[in-house]
N, C-alpha and C. Protein backbone atom coordinates (compact mmCIF):
# COMPACT_ATOMS: atom_id res chain seq x y z
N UNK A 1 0.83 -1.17 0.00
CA UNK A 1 0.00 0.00 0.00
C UNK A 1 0.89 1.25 0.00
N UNK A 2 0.84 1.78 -0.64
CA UNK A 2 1.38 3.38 -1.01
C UNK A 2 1.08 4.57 -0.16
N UNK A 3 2.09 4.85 0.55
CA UNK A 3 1.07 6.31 1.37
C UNK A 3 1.27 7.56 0.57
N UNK A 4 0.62 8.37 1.15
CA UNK A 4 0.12 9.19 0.22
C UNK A 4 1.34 10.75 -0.32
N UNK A 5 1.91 10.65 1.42
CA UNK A 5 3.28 11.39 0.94
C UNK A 5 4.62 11.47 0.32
N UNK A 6 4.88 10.13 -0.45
CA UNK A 6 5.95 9.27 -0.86
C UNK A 6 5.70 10.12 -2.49
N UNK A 7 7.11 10.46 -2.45
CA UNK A 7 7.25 11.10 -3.90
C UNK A 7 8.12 9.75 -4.77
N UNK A 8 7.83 9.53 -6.11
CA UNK A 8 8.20 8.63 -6.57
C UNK A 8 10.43 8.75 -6.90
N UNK A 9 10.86 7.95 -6.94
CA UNK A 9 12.47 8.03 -7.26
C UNK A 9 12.60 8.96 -8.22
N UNK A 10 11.99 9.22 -9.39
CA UNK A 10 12.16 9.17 -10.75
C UNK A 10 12.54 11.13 -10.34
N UNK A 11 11.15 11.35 -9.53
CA UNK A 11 11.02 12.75 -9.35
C UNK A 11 11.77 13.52 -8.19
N UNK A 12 12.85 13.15 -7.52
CA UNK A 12 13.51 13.36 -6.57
C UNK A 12 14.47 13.79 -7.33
N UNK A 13 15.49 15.03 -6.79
CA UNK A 13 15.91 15.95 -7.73
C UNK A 13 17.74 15.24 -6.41
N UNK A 14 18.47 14.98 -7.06
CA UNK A 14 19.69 14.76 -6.41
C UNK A 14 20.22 15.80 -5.75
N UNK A 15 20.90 15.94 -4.48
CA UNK A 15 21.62 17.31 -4.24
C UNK A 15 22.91 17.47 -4.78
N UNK A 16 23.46 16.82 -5.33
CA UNK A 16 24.61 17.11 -6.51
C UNK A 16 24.75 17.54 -7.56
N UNK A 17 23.18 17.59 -8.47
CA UNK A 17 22.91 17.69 -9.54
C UNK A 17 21.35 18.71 -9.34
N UNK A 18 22.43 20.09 -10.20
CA UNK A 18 20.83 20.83 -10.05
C UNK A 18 20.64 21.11 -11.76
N UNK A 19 18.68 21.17 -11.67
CA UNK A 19 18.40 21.22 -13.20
C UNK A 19 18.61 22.49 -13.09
N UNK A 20 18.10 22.59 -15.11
CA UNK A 20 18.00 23.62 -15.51
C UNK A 20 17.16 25.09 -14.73
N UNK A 21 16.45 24.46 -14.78
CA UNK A 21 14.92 25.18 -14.34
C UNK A 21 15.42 25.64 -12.95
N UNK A 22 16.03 25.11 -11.61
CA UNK A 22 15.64 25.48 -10.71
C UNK A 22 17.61 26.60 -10.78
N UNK A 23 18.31 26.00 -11.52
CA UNK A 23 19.36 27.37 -11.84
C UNK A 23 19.29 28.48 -12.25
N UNK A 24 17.92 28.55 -13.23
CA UNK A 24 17.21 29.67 -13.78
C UNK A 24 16.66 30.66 -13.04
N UNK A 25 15.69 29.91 -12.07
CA UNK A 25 14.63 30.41 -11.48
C UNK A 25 15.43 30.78 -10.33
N UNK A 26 16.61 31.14 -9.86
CA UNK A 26 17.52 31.65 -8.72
C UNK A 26 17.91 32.41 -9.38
N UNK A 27 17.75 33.05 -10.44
CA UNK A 27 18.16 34.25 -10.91
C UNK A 27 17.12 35.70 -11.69
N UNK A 28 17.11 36.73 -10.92
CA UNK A 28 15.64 37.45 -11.01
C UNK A 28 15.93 37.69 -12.39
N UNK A 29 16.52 37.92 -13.46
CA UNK A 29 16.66 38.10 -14.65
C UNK A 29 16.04 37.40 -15.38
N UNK A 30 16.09 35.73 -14.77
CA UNK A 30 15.66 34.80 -15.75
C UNK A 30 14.37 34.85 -15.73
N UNK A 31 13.34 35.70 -14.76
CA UNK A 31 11.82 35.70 -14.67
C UNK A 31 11.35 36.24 -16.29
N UNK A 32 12.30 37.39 -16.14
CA UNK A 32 11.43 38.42 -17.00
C UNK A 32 11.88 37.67 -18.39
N UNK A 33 13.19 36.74 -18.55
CA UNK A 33 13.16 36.60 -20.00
C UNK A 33 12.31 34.77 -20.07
N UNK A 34 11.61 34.28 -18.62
CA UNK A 34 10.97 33.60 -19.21
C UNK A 34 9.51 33.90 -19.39
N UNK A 35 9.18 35.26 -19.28
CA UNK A 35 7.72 35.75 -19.52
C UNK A 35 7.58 36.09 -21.00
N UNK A 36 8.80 36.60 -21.30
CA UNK A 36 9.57 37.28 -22.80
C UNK A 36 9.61 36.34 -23.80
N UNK A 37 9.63 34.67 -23.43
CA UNK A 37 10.05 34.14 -24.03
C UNK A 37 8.04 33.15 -24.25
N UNK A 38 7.58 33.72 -23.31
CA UNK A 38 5.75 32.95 -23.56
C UNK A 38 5.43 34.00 -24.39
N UNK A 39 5.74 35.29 -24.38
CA UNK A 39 4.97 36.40 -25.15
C UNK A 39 5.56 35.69 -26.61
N UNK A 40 6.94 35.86 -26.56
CA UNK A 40 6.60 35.38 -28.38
C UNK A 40 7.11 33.94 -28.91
N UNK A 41 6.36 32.93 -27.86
CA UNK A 41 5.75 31.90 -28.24
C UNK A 41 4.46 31.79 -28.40
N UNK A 42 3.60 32.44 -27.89
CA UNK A 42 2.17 32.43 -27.63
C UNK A 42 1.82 32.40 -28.95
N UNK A 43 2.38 33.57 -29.88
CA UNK A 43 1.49 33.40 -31.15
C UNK A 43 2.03 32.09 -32.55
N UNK A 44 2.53 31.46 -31.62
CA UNK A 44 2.99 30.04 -32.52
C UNK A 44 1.68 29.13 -32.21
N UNK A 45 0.96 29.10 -31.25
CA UNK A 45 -0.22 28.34 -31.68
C UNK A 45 -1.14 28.77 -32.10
N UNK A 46 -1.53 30.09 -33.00
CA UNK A 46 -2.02 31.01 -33.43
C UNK A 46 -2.68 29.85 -34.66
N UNK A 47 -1.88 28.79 -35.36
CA UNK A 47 -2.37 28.19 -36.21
C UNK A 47 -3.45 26.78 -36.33
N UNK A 48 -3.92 26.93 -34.87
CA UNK A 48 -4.15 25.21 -34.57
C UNK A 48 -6.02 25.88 -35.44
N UNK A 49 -6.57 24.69 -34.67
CA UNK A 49 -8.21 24.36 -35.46
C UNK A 49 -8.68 25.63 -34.88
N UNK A 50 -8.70 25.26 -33.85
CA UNK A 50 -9.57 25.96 -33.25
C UNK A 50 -9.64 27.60 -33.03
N UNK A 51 -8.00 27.83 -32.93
CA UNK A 51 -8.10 29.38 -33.65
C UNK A 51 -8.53 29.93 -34.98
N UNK A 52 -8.95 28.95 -35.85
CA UNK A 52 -8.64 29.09 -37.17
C UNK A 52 -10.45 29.15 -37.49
N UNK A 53 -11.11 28.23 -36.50
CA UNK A 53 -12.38 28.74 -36.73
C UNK A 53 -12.93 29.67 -35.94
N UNK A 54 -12.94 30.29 -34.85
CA UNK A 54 -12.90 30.91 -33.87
C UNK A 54 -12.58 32.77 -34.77
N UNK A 55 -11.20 32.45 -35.31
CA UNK A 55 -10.96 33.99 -36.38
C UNK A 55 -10.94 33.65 -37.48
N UNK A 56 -11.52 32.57 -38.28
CA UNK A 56 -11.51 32.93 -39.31
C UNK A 56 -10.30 31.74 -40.17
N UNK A 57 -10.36 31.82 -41.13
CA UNK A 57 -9.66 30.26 -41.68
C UNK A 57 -8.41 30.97 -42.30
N UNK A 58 -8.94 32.44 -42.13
CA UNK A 58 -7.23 33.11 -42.60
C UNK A 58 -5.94 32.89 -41.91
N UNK A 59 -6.71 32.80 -40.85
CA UNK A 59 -5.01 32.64 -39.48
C UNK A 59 -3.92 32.12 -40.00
N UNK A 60 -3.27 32.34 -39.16
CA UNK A 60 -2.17 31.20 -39.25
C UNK A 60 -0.97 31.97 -38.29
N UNK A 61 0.02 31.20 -38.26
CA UNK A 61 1.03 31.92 -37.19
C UNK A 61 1.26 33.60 -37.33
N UNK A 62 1.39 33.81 -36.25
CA UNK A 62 1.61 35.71 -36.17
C UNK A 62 0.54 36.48 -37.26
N UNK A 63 -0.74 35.95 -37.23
CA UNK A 63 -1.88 36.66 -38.47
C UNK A 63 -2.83 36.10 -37.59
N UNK A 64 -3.76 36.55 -36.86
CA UNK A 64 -5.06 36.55 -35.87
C UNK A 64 -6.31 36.43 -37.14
N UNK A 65 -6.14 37.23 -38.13
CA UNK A 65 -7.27 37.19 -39.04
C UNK A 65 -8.05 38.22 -38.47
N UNK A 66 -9.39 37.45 -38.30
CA UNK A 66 -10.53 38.71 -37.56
C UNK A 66 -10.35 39.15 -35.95
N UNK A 67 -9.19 38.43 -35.31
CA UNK A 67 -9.51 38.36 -34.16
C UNK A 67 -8.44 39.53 -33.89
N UNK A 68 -8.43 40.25 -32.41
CA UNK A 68 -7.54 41.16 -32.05
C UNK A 68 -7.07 40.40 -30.81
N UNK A 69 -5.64 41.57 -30.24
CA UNK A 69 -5.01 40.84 -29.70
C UNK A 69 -5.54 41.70 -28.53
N UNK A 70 -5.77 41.23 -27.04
CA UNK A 70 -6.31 41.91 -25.58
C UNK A 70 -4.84 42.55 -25.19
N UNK A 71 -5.57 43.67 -23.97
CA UNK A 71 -4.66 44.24 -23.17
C UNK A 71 -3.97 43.64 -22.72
N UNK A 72 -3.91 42.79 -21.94
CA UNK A 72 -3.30 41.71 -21.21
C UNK A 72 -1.74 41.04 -22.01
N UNK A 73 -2.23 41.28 -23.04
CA UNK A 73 -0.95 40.70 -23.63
C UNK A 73 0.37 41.59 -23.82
N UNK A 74 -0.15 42.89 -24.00
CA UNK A 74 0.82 43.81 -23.83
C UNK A 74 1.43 44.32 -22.70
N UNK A 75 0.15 44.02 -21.71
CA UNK A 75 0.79 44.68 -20.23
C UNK A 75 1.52 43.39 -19.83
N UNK A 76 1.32 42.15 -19.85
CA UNK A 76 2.60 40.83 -19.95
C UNK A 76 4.22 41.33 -20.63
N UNK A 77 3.70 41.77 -21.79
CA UNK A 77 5.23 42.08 -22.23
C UNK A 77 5.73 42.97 -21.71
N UNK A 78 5.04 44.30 -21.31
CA UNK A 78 5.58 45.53 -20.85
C UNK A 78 6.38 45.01 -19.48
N UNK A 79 5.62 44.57 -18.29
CA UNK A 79 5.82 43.26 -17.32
C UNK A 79 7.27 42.57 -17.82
N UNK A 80 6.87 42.19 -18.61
CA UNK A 80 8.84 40.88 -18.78
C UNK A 80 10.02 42.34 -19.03
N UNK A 81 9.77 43.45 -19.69
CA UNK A 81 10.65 44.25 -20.21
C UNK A 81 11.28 45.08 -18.85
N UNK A 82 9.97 45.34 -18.21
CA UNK A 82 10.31 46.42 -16.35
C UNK A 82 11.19 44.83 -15.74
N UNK A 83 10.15 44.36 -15.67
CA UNK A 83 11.06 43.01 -14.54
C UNK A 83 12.69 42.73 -14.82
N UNK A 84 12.81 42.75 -16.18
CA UNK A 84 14.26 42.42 -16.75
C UNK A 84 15.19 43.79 -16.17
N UNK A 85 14.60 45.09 -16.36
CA UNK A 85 15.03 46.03 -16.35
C UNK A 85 15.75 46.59 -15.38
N UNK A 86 13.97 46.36 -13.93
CA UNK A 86 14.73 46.73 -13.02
C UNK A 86 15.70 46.23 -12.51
N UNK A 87 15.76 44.19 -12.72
CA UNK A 87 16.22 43.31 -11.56
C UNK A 87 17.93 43.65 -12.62
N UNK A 88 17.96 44.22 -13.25
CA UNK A 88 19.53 44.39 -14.17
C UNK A 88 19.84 45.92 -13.46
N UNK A 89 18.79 46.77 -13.29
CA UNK A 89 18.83 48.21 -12.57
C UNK A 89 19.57 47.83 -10.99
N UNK A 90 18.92 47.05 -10.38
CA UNK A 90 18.87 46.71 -8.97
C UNK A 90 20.28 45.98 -8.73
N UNK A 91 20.16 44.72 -9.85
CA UNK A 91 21.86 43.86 -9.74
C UNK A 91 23.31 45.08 -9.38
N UNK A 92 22.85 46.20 -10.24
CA UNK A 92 23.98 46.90 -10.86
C UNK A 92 24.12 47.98 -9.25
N UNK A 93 23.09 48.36 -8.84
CA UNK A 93 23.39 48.74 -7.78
C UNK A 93 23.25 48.78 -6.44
N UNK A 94 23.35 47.38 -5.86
CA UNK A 94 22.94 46.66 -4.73
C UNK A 94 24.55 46.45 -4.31
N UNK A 95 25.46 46.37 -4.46
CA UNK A 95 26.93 46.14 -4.25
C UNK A 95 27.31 47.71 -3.48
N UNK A 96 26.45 48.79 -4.37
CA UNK A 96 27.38 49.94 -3.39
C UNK A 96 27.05 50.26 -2.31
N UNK A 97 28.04 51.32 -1.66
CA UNK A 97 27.67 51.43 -0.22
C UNK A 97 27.51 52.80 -0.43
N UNK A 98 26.23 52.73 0.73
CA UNK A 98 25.44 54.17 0.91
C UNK A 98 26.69 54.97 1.34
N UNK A 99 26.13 56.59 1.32
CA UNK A 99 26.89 57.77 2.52
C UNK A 99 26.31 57.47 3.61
N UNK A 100 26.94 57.48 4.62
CA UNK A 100 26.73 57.57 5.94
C UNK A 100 26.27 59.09 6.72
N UNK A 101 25.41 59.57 7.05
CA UNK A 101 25.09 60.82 7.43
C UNK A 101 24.90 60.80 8.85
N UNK A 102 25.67 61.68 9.49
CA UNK A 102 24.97 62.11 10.76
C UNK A 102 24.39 62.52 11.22
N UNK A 103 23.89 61.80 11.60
CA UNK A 103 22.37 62.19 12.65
C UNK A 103 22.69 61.68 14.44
């Protein structure tokens, strides 16, 4: 009988060996270029069925046809571009040391 908190071997991550993903994700840079990197993948499934009847049989990758693209998608990218920006703003000056003032 199996209890219920037992994670299988396969999915146990070694402490000698770290993946990709969790080397990435320890670095605030890598957020914004993996949001950067859904924004322009997103319109690669632009061509399946169901977009295609939904806008129109014109579609096809990066061409919506009748359909438009929502706010959301831009404020995502704007989002990956600040995130990249600041955490490269912030890297660059988190090392110096303040003035000291008396008070």
């Amino acid at each position: 009988m199996a209890t219920l908190g037992r994670v299988p071997a396969e999915l146990n991550l070694k402490t000698d060996q770290k993946s990709y993903l969790e080397l990435l994700l320890k670095n605030p840079k890598s957020e914004g270029l993996l949001i950067g990197a859904g924004c322009a993948l997103y319109p690669l499934g632009w061509d399946s069925e169901e977009v295609r009847q939904t806008c129109g049989y014109i579609s096809g990758q990066f061409d919506l046809g009748k359909c438009e693209i929502g706010w959301a998608y831009y404020c995502t990218g704007g989002g990956a571009a600040a995130a990249m920006l600041l955490c490269t703003w912030l890297a660059c000056f988190s090392g110096k040391k303040q003035k000291q003032y008396p008070y």
